[in-house]
Protein backbone atom coordinates (compact mmCIF):
# COMPACT_ATOMS: atom_id res chain seq x y z
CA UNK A 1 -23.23 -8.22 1.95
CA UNK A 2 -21.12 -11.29 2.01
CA UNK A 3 -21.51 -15.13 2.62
CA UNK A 4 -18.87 -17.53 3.32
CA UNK A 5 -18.78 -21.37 4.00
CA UNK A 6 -15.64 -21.68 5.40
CA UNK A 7 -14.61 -21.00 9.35
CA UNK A 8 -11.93 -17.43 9.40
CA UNK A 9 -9.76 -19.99 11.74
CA UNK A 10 -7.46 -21.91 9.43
CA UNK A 11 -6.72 -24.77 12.09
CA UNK A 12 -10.50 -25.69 12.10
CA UNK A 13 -10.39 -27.53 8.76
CA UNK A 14 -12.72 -29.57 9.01
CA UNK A 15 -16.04 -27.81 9.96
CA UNK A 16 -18.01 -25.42 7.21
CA UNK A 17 -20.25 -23.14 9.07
CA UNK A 18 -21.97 -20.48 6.89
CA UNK A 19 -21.36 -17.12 7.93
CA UNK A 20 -23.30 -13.92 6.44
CA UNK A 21 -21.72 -10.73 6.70
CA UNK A 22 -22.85 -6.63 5.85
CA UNK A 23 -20.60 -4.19 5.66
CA UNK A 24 -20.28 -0.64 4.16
CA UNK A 25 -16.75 -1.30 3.99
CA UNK A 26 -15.15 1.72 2.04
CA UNK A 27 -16.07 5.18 0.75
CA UNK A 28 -13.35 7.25 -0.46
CA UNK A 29 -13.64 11.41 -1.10
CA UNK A 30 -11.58 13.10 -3.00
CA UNK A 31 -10.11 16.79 -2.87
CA UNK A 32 -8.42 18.20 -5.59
CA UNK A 33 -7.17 21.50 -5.98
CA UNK A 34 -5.32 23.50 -9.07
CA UNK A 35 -2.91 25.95 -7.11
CA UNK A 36 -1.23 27.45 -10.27
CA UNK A 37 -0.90 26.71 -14.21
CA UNK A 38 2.58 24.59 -12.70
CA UNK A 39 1.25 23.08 -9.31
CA UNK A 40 -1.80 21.23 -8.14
CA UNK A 41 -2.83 19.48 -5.12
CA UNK A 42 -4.51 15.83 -5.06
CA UNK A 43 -5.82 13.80 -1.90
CA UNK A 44 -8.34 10.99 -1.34
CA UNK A 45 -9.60 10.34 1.87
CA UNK A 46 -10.88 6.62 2.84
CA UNK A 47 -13.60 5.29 5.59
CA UNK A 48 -13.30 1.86 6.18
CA UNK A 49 -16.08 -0.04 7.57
CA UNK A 50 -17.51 2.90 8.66
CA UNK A 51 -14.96 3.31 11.59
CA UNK A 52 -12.03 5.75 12.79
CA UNK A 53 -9.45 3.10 13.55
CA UNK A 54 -6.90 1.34 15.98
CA UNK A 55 -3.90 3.16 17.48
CA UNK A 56 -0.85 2.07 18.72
CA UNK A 57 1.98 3.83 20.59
CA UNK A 58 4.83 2.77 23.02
CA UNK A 59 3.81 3.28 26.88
CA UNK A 60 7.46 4.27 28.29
CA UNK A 61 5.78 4.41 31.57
CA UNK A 62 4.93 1.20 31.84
CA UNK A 63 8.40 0.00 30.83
CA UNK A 64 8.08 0.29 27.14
CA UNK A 65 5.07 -1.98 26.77
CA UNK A 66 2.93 -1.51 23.19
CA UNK A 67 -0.64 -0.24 24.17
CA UNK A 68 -3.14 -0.62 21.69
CA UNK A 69 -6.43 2.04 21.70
CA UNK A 70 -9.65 1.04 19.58
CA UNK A 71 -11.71 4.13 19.45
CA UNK A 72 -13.54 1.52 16.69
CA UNK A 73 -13.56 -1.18 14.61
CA UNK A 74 -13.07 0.39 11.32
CA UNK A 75 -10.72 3.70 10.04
CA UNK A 76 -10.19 6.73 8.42
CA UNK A 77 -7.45 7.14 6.24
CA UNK A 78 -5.76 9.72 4.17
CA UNK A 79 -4.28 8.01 1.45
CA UNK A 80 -3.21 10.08 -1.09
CA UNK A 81 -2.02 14.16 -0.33
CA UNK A 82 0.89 15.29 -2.50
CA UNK A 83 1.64 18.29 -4.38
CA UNK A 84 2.20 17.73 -7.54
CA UNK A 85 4.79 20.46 -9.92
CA UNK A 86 4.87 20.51 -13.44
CA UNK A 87 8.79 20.48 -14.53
CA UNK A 88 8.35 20.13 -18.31
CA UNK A 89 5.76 18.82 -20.91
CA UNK A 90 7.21 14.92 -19.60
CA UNK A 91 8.43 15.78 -15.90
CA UNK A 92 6.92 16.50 -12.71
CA UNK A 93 7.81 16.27 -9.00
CA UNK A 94 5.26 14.73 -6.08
CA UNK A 95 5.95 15.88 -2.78
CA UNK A 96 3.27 14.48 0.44
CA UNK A 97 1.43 11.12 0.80
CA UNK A 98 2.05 9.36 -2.35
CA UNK A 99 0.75 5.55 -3.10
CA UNK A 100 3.88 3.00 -3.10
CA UNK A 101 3.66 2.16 -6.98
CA UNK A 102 4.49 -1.64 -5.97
CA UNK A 103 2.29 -4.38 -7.20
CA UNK A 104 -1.05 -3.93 -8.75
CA UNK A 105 -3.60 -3.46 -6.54
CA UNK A 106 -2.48 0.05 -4.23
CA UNK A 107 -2.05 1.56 -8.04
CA UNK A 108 -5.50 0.50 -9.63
CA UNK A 109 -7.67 0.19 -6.22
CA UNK A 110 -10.46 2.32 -7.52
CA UNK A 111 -13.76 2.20 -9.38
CA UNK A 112 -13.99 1.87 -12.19
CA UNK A 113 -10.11 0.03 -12.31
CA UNK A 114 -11.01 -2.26 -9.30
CA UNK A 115 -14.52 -3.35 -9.37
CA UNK A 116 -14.31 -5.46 -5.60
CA UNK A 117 -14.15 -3.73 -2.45
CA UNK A 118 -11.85 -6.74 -0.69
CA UNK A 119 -8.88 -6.97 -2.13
CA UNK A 120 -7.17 -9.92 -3.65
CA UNK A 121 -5.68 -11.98 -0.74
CA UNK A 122 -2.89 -13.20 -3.07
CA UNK A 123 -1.51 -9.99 -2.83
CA UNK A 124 -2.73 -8.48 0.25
CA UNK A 125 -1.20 -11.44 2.20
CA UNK A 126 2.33 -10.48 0.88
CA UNK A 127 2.52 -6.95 0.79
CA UNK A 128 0.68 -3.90 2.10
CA UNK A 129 -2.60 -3.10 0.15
CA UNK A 130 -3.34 -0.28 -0.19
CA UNK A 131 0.29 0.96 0.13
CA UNK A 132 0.81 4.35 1.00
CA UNK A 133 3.88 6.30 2.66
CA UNK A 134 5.17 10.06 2.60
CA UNK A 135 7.67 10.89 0.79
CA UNK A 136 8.87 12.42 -2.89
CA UNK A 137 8.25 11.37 -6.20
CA UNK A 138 9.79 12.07 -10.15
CA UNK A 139 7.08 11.13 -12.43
CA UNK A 140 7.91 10.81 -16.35
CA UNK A 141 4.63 10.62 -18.94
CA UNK A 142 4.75 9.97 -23.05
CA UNK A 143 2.04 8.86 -25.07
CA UNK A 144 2.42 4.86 -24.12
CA UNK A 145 4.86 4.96 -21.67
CA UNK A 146 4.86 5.99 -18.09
CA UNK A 147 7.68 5.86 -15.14
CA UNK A 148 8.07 6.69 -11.38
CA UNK A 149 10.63 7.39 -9.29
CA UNK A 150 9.90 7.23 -5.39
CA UNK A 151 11.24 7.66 -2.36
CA UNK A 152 9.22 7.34 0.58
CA UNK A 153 9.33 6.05 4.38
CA UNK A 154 10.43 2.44 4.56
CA UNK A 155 9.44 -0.37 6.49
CA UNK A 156 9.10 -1.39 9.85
CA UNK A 157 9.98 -4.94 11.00
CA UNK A 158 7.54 -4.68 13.78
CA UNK A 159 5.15 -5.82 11.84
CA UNK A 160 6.01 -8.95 9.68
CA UNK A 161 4.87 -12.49 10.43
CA UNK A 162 5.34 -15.84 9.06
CA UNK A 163 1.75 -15.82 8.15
CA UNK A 164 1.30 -12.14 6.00
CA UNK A 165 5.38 -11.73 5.36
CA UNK A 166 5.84 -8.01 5.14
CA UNK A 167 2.38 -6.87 4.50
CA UNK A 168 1.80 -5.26 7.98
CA UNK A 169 5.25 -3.81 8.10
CA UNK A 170 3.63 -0.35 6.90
CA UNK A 171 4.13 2.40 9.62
CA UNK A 172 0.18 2.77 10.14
CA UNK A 173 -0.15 1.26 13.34
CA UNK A 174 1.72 3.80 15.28
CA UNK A 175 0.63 7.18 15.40
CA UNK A 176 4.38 8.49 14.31
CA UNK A 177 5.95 7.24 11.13
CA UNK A 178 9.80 7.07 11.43
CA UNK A 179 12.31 7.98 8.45
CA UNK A 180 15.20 6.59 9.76
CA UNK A 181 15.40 3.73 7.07
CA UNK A 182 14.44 4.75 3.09
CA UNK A 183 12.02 2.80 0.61
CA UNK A 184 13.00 3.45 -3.10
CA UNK A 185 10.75 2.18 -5.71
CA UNK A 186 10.60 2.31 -10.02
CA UNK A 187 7.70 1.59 -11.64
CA UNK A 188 7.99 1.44 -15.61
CA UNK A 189 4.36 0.52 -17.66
CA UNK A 190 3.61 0.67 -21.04
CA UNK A 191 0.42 0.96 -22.78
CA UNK A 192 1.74 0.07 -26.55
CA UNK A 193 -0.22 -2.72 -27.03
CA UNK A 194 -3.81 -1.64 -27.66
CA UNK A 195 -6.30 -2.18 -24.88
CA UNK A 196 -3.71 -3.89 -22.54
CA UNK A 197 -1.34 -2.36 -20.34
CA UNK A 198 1.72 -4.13 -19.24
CA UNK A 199 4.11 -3.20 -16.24
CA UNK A 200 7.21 -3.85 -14.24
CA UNK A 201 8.81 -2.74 -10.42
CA UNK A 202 11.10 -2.57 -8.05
CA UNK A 203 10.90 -1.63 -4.74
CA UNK A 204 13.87 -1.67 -1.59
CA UNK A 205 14.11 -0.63 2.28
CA UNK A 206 16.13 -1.17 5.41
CA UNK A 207 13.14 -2.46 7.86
CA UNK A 208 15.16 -2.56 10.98
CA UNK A 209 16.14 1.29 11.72
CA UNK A 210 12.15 2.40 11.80
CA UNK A 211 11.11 -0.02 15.01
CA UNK A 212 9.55 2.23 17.65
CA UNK A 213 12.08 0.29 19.58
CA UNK A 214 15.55 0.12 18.60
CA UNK A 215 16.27 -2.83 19.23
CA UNK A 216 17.73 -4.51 16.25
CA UNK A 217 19.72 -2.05 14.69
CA UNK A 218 22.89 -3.78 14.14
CA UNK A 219 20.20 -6.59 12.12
CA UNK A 220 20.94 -6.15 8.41
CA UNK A 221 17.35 -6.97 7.16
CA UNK A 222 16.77 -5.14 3.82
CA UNK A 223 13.65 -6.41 1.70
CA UNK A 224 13.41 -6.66 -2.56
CA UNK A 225 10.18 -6.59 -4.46
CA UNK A 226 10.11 -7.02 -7.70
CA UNK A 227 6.93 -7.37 -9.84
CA UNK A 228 5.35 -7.79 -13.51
CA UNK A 229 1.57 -7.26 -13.98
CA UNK A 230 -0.64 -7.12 -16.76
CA UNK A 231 -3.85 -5.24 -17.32
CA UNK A 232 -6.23 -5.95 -20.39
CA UNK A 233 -9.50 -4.34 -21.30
CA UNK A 234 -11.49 -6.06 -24.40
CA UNK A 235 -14.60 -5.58 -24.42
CA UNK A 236 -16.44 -6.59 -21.40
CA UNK A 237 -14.01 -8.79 -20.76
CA UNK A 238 -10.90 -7.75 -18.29
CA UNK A 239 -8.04 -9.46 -17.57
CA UNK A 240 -5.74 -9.24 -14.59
CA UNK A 241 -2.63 -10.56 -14.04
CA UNK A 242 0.69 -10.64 -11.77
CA UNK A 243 3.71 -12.15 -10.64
CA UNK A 244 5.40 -10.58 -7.79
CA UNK A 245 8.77 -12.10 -5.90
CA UNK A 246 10.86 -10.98 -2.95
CA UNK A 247 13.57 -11.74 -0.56
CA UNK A 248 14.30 -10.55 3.44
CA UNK A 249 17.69 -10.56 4.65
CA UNK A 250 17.90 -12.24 8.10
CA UNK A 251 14.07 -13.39 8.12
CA UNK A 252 15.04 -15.98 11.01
């Protein structure tokens, strides 16, 4: 249950209506299995709002128009289903679904880590939240350090805006993700300082080659990410913190 005293138009600026809201806005399940002593299997499975979703595919009949499909307002979505192989005491390899480990949010979205269920429109309203693609990943674990090597499905230029940048450029929105153009990420984090971890990443793709349409393939539009967050525990107090930055080529 939420309130708000503000209108969700941002060119009426000057009225405040009060709006109450109730929502059962996500539930997330969890199957995990241990295949071997070497190989296990991890998904989580998300309802949102209670919902199975919006669909959109490319009507070639109707001379390549987008159709759009609401079965309802809400989703289901399988975030997370990789297989994860143990290479070594430090080493394994993810192979499926894997979260984009990009900001702070898509890495730390669940209770207890994340104790909201909207997330924080500073981020969401730059980059995907919660970020997930399929691809492979080279995880690396010690006793305060932690890295991750990913590459996954990149973006889709279909669809960024001036108003949430490249945050709906994820593939979701079409029932058939392309891999024409690659996303590589590296996410380092430490955890030497007690009670506070600290981290850093970088993330790149080609956004042009994935359109459903290809229609701007001779575009050079490659996106950087880079970020630096902060995570502190003490006591009941947490802290939170991040700074992320990034660049398209040929935004106009």
């Amino acid at each position: 249950l939420s309130t708000r005293f503000f209108d969700p138009d941002p060119k009426k600026t000057g009225a405040s209506p009060r709006h109450s809201d109730i929502d059962f806005v996500r539930l997330s399940f969890f199957v995990d299995a241990k295949i071997a002593d070497w190989l296990t299997f991890t998904s989580e499975i998300e309802f949102e709002h209670g919902g199975t979703g919006v669909t959109k595919e490319v009507e070639w009949e109707e001379f390549g128009e987008y159709e759009t499909e609401i079965e309802k307002g809400g989703e289901v979505v399988i975030e997370q289903a990789f297989l994860e192989a143990r290479l070594s005491k430090n080493f394994s390899l993810r192979v499926g679904h894997l979260l984009v480990p990009v900001g702070m949010t898509t890495a730390y979205h669940l209770p207890p880590m994340f104790a909201s269920t909207r997330r924080p429109e500073s981020e969401a309203h730059i980059i995907p939240l919660v970020w997930h693609e399929t691809g492979a990943e080279l995880v690396f674990r010690a006793k305060h350090f932690s890295a991750r090597l990913q590459a996954a499905s990149g973006f889709d230029s279909t669809g960024f805006s001036s108003q949430r940048w490249v945050a709906g450029g994820t593939q979701r929105m079409f029932e058939a993700a392309r891999f024409n153009d690659l996303g590589v990420a590296l996410a380092l984090e430490t955890t030497a300082i007690p009670r506070t971890l600290v981290g850093v990443s970088a993330y790149t793709s080609g956004t042009t080659h994935n359109r459903p349409k290809r229609d701007m393939e001779n575009v050079n539009a490659r996106v950087y990410l880079g970020d630096v967050h902060v995570r502190g525990q003490y006591g009941p107090l947490r802290v939170r913190g991040l700074a992320l930055i990034g660049t398209l080529e040929s935004a106009d």
